[in-house]
PDB file of N, CA and C in Angstrom:
ATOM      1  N   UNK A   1     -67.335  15.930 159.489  1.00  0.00           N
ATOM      2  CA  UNK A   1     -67.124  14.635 158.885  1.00  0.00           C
ATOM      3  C   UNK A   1     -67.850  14.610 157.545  1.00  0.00           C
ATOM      4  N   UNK A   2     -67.185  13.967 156.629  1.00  0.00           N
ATOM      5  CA  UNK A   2     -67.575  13.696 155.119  1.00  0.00           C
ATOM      6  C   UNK A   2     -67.587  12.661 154.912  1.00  0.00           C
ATOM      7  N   UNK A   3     -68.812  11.675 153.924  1.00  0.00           N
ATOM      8  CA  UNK A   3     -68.509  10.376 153.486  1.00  0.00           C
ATOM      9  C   UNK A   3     -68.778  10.093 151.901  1.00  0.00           C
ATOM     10  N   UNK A   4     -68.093   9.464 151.803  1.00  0.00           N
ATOM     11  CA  UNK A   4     -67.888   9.268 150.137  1.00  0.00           C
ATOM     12  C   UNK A   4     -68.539   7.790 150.042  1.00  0.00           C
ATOM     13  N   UNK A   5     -69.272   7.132 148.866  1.00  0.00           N
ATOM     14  CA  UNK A   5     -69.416   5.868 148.738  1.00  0.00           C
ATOM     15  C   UNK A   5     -69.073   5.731 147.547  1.00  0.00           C
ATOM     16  N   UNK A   6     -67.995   4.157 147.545  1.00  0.00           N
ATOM     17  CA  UNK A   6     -67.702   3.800 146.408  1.00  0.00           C
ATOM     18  C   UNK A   6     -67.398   2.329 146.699  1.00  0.00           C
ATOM     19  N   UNK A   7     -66.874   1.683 145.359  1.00  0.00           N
ATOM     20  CA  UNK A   7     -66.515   0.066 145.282  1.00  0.00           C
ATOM     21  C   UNK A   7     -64.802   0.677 145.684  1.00  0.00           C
ATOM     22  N   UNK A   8     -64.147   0.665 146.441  1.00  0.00           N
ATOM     23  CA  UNK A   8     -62.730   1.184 146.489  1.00  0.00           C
ATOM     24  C   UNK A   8     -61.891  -0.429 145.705  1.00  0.00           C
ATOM     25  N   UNK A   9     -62.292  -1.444 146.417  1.00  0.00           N
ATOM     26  CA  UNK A   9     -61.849  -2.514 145.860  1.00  0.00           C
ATOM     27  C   UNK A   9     -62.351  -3.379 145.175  1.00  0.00           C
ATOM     28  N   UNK A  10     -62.932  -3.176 144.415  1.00  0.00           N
ATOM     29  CA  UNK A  10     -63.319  -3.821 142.619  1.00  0.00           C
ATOM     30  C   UNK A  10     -64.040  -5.064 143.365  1.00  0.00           C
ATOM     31  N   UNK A  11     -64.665  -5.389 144.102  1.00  0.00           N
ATOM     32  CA  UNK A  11     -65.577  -6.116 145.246  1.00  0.00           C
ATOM     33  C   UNK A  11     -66.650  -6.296 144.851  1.00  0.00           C
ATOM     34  N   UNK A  12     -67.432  -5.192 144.219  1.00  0.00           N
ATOM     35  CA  UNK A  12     -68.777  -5.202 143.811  1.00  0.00           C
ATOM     36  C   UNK A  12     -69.365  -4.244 145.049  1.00  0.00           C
ATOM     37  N   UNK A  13     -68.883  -4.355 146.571  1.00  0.00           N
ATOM     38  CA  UNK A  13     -69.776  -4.215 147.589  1.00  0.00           C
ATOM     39  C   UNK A  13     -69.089  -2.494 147.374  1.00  0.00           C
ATOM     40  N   UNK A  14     -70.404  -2.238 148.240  1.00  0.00           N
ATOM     41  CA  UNK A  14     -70.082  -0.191 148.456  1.00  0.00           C
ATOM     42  C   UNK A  14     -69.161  -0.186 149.559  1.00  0.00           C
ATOM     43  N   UNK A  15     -68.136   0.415 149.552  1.00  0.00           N
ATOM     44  CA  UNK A  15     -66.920   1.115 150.617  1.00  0.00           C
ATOM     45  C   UNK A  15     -67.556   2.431 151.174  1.00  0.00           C
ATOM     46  N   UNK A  16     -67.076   3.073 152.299  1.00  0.00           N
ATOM     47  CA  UNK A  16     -66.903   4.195 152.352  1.00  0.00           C
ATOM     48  C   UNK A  16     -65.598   5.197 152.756  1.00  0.00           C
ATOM     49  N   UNK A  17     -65.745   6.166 152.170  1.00  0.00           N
ATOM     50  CA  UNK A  17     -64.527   6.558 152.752  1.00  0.00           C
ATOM     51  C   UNK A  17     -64.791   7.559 153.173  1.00  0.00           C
ATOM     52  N   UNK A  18     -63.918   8.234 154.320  1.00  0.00           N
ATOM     53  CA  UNK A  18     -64.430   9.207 155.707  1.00  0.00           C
ATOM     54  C   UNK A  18     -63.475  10.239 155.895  1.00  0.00           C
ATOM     55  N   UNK A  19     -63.612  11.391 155.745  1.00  0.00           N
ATOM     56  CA  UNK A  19     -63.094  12.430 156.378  1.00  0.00           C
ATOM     57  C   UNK A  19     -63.415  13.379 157.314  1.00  0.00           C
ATOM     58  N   UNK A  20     -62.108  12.651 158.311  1.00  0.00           N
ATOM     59  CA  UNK A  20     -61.909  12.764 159.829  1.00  0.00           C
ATOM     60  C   UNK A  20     -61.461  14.337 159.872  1.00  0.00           C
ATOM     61  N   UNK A  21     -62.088  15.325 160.554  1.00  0.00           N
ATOM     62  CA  UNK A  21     -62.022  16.810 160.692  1.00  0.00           C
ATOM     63  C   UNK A  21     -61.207  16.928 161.966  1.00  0.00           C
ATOM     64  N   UNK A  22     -61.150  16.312 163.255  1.00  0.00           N
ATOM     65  CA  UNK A  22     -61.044  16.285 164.634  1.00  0.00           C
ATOM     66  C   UNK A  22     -59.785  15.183 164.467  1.00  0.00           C
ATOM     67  N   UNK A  23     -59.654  14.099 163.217  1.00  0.00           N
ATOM     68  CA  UNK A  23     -58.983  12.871 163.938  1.00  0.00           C
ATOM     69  C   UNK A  23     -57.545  13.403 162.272  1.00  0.00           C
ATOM     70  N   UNK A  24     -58.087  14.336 161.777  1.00  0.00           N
ATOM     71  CA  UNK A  24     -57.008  14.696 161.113  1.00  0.00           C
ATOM     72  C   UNK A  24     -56.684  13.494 159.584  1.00  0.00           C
ATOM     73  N   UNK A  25     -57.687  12.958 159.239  1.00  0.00           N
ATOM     74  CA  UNK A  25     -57.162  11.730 158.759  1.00  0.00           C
ATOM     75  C   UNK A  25     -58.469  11.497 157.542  1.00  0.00           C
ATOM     76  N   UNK A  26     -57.922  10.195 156.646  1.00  0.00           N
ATOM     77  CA  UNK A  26     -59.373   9.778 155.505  1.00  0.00           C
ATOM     78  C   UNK A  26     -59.041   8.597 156.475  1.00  0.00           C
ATOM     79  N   UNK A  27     -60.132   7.702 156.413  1.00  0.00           N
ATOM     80  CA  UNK A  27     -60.234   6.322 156.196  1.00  0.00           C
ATOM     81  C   UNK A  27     -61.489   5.675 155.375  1.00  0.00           C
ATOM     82  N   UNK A  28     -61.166   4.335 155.355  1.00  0.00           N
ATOM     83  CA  UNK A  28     -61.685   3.611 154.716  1.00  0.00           C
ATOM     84  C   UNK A  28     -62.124   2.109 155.257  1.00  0.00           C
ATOM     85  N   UNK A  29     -63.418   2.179 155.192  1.00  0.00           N
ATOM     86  CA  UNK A  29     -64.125   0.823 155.699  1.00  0.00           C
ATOM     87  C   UNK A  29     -64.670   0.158 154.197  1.00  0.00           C
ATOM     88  N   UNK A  30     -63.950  -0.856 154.039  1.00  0.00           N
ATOM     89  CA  UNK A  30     -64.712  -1.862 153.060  1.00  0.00           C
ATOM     90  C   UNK A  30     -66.108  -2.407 153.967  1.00  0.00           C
ATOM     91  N   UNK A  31     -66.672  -2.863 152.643  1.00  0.00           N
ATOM     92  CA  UNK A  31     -67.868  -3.138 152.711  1.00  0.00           C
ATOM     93  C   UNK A  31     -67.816  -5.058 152.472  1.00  0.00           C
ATOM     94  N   UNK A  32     -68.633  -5.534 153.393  1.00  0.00           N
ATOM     95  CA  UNK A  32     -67.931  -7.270 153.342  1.00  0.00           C
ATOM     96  C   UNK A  32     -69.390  -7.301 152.710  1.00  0.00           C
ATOM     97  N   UNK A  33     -70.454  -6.797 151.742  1.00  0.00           N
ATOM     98  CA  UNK A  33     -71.938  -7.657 151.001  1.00  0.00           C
ATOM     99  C   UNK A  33     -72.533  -7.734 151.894  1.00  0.00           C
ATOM    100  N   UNK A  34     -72.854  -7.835 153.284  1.00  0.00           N
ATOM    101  CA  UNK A  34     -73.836  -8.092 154.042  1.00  0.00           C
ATOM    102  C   UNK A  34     -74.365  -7.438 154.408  1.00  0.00           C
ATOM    103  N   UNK A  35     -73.998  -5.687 154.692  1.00  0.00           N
ATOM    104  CA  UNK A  35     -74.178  -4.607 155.157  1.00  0.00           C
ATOM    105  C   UNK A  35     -73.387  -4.535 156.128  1.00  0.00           C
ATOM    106  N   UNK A  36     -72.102  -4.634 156.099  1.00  0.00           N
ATOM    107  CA  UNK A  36     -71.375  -4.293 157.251  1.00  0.00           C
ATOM    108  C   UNK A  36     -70.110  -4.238 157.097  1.00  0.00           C
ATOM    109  N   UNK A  37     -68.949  -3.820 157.773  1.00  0.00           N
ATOM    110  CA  UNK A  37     -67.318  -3.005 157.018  1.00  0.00           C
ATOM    111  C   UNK A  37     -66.825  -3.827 158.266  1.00  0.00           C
ATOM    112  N   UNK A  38     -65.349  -3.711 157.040  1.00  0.00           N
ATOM    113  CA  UNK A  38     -64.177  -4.132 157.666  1.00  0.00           C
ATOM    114  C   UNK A  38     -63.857  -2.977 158.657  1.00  0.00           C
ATOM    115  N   UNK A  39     -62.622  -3.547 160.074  1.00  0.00           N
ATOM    116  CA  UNK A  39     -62.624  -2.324 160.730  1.00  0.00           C
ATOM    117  C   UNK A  39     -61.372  -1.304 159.508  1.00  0.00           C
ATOM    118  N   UNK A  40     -61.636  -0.299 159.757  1.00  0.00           N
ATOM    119  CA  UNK A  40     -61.106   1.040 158.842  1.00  0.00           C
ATOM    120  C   UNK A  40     -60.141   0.996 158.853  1.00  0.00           C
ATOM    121  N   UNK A  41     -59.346   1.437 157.700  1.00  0.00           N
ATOM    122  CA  UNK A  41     -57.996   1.381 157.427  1.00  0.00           C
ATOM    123  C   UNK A  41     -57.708   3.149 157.692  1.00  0.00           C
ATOM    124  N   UNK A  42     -57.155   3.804 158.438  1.00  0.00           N
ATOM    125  CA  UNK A  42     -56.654   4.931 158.567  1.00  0.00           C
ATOM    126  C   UNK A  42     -55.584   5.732 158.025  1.00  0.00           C
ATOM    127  N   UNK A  43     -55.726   6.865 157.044  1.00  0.00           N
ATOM    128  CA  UNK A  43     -54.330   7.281 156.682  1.00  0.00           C
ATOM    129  C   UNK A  43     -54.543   8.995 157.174  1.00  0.00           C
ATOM    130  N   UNK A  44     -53.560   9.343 157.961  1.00  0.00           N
ATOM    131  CA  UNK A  44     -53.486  10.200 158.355  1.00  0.00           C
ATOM    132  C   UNK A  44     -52.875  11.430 157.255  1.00  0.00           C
ATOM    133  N   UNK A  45     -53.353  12.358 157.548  1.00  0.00           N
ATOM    134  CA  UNK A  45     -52.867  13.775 156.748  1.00  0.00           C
ATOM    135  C   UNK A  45     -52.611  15.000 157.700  1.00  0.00           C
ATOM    136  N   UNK A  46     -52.301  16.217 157.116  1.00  0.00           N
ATOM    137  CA  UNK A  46     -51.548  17.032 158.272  1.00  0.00           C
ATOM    138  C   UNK A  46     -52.788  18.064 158.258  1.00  0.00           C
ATOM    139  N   UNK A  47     -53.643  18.232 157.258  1.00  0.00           N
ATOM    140  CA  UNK A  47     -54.607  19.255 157.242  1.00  0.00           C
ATOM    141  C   UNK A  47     -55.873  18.431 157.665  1.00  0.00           C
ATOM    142  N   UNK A  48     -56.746  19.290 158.233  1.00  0.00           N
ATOM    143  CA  UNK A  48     -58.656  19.217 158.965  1.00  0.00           C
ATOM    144  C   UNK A  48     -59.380  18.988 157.670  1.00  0.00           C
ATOM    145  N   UNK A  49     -59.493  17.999 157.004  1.00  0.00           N
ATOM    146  CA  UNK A  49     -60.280  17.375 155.872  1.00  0.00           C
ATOM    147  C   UNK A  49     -61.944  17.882 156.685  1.00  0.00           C
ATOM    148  N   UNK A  50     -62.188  18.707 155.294  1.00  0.00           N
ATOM    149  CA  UNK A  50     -63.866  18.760 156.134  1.00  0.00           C
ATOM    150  C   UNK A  50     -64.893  18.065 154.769  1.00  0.00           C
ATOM    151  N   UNK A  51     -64.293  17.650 153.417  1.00  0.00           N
ATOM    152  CA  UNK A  51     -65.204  17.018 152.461  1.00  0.00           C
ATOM    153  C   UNK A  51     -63.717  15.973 151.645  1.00  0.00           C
ATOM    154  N   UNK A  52     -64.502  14.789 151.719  1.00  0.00           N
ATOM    155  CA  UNK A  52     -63.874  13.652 150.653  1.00  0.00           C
ATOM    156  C   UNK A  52     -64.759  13.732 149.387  1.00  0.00           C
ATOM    157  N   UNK A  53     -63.868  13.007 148.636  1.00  0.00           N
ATOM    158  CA  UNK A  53     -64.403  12.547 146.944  1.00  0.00           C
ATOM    159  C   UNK A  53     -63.419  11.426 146.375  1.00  0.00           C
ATOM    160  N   UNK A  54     -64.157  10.479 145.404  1.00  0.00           N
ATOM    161  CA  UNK A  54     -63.532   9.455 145.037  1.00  0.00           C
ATOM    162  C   UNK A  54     -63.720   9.151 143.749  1.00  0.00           C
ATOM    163  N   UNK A  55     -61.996   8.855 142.830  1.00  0.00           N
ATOM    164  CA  UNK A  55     -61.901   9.077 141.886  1.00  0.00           C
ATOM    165  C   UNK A  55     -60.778   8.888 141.186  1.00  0.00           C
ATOM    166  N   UNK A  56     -60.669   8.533 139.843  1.00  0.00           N
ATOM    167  CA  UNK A  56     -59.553   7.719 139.469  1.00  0.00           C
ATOM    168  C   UNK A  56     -58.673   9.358 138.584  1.00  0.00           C
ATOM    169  N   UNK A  57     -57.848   9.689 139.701  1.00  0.00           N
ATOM    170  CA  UNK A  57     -57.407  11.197 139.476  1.00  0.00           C
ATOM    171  C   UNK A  57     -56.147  11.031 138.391  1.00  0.00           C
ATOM    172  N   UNK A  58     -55.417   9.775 138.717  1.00  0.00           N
ATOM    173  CA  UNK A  58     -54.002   9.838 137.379  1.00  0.00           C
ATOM    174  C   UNK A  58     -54.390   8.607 136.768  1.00  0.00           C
ATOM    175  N   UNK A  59     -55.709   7.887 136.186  1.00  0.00           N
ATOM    176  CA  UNK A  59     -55.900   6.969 135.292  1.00  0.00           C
ATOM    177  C   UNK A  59     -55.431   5.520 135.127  1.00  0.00           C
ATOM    178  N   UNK A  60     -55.281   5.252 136.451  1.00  0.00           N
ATOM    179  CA  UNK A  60     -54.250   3.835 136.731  1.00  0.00           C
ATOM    180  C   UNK A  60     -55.556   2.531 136.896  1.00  0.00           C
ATOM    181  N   UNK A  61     -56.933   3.259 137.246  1.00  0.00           N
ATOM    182  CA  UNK A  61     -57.985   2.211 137.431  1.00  0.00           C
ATOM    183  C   UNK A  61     -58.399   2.465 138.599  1.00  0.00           C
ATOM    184  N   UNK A  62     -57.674   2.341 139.586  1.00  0.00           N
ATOM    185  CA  UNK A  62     -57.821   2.623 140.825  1.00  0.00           C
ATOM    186  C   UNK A  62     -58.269   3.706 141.895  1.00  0.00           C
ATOM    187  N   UNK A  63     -58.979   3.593 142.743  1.00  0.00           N
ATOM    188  CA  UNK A  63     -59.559   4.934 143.154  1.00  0.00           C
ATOM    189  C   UNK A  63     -58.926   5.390 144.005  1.00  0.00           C
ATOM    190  N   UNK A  64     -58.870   6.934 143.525  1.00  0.00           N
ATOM    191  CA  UNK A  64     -58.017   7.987 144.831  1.00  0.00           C
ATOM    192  C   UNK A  64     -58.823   8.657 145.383  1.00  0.00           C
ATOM    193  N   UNK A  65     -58.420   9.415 146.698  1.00  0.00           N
ATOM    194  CA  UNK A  65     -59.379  10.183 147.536  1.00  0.00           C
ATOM    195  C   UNK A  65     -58.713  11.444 147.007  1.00  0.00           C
ATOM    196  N   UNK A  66     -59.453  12.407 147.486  1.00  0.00           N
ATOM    197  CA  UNK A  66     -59.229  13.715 147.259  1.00  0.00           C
ATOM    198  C   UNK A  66     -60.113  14.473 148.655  1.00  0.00           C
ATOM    199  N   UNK A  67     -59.455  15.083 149.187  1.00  0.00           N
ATOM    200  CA  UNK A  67     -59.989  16.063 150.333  1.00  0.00           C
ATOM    201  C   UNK A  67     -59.430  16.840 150.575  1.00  0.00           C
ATOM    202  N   UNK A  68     -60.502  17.817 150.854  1.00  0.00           N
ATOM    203  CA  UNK A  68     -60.411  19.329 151.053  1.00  0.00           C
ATOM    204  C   UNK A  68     -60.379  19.803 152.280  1.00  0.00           C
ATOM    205  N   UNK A  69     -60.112  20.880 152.942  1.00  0.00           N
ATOM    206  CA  UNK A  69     -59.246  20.656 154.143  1.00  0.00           C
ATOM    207  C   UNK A  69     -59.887  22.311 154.666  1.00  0.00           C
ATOM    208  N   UNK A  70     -60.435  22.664 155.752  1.00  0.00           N
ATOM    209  CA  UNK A  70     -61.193  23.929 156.181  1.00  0.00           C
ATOM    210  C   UNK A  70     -59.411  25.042 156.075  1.00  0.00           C
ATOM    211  N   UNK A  71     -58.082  24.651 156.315  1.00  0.00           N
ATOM    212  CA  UNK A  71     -56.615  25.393 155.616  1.00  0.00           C
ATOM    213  C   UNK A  71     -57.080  25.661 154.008  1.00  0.00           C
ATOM    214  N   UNK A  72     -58.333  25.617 153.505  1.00  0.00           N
ATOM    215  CA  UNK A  72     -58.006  25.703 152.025  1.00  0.00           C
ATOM    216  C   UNK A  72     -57.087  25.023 151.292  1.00  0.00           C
ATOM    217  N   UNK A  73     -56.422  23.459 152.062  1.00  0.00           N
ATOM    218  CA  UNK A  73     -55.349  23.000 150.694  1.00  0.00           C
ATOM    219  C   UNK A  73     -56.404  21.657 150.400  1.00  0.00           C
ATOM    220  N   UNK A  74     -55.666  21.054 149.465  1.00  0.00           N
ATOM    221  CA  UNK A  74     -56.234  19.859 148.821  1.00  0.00           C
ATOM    222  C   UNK A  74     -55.093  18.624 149.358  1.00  0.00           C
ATOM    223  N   UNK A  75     -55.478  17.436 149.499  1.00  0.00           N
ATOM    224  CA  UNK A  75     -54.793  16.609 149.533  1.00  0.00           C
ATOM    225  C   UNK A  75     -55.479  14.893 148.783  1.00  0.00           C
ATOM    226  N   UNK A  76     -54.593  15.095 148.128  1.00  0.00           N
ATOM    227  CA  UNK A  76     -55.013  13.629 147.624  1.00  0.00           C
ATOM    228  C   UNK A  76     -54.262  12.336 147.548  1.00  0.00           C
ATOM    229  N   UNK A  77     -54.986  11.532 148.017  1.00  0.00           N
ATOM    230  CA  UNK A  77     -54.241   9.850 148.309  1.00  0.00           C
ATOM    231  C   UNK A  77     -54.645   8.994 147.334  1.00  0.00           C
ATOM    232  N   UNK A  78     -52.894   8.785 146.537  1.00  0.00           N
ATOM    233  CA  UNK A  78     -53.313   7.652 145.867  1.00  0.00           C
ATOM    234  C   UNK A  78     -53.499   6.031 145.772  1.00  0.00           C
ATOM    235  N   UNK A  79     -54.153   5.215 145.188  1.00  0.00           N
ATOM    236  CA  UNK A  79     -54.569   3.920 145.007  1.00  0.00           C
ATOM    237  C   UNK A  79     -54.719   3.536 146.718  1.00  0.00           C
ATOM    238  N   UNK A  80     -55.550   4.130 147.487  1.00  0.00           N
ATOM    239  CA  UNK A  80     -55.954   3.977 148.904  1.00  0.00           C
ATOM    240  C   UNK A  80     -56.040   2.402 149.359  1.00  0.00           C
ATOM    241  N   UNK A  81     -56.792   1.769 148.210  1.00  0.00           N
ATOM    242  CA  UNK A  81     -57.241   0.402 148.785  1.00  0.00           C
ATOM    243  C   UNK A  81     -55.804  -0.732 148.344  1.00  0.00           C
ATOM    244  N   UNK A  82     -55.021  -0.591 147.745  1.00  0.00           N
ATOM    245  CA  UNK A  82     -53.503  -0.995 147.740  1.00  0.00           C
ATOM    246  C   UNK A  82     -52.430  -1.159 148.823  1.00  0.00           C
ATOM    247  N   UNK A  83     -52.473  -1.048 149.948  1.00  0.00           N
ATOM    248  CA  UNK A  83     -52.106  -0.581 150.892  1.00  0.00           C
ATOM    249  C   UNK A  83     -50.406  -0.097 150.440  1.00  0.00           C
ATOM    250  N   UNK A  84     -50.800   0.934 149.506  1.00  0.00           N
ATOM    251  CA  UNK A  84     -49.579   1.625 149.063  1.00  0.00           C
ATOM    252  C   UNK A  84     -50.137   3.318 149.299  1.00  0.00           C
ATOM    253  N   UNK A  85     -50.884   3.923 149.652  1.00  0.00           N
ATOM    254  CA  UNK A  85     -51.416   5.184 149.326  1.00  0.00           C
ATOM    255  C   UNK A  85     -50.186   5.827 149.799  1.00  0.00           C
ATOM    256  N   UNK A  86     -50.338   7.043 149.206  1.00  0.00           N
ATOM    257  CA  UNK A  86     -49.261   7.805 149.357  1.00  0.00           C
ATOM    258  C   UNK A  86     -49.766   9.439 148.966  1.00  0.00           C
ATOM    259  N   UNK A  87     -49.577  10.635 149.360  1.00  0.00           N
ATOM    260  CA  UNK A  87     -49.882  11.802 149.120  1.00  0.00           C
ATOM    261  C   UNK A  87     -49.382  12.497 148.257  1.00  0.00           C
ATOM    262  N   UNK A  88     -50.420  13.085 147.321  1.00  0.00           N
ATOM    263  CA  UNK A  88     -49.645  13.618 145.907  1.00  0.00           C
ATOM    264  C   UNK A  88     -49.349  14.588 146.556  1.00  0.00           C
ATOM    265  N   UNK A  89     -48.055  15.499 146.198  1.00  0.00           N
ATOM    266  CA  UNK A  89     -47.684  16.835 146.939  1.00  0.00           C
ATOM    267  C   UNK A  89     -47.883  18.531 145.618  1.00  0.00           C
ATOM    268  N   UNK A  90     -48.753  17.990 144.650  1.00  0.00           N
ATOM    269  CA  UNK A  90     -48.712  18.484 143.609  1.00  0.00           C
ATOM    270  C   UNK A  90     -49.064  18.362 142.079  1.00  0.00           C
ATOM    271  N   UNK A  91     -49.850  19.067 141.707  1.00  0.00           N
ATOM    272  CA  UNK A  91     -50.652  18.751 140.598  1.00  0.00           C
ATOM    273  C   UNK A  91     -49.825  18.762 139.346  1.00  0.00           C
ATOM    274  N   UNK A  92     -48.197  18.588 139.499  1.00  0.00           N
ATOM    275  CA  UNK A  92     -47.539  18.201 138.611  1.00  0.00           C
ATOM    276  C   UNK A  92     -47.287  16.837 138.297  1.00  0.00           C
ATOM    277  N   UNK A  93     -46.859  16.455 140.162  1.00  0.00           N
ATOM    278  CA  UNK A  93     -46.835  15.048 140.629  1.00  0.00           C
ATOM    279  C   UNK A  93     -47.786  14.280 140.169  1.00  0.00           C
ATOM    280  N   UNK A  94     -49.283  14.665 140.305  1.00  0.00           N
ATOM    281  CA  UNK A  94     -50.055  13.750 139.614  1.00  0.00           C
ATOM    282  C   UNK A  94     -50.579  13.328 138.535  1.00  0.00           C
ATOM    283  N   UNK A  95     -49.952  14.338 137.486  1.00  0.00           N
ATOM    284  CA  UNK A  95     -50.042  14.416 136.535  1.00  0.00           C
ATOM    285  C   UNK A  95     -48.908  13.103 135.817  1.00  0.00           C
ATOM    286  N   UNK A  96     -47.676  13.360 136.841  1.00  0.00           N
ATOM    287  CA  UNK A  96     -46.392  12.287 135.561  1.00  0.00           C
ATOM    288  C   UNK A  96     -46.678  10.791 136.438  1.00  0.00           C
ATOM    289  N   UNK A  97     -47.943  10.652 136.805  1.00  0.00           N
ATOM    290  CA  UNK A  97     -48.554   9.149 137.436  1.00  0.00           C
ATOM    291  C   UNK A  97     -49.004   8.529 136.403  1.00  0.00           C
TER     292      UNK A  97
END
């Protein structure tokens, strides 16, 4: 398991986001200011994520995950906290974002 901390939703409060090795998946628990998260929003992927990172990868504002996967591939989800994320399939793809 990996955890990333960030503002995912322009909140002010710290998020985290989690990569699930066993559950196959990132998620994401907002942070409600008090010290304590919403329950997690889950997006599943097909590869064993063993490290997350968070980061505005095609320049839209918004933060994407990026995880690395013990298969050696990369997968990255964009605008996560949108409930639009979607998996770039290619560093061409994320490029014409």
């Amino acid at each position: 398991m990996s955890v990333a901390i960030h503002d995912m939703n322009g909140d002010g409060s710290p998020d985290l986001a989690v990569a699930s090795y066993d559950g196959r998946s990132a998620s994401v628990l907002l942070g409600t200011g008090d010290g304590t998260f919403r329950p997690r929003s889950d997006y599943p992927i097909e590869a064993r994520p063993k490290a997350v990172a968070v980061g505005d990868l095609n320049r839209d504002g918004m933060p994407d995950l990026v995880l690395a996967s013990v298969e050696q591939k990369v997968t990255v989800l964009l605008a996560v906290c949108l409930d639009r994320a979607r998996v770039v399939s290619s560093v061409d793809e994320l490029r014409s974002r």
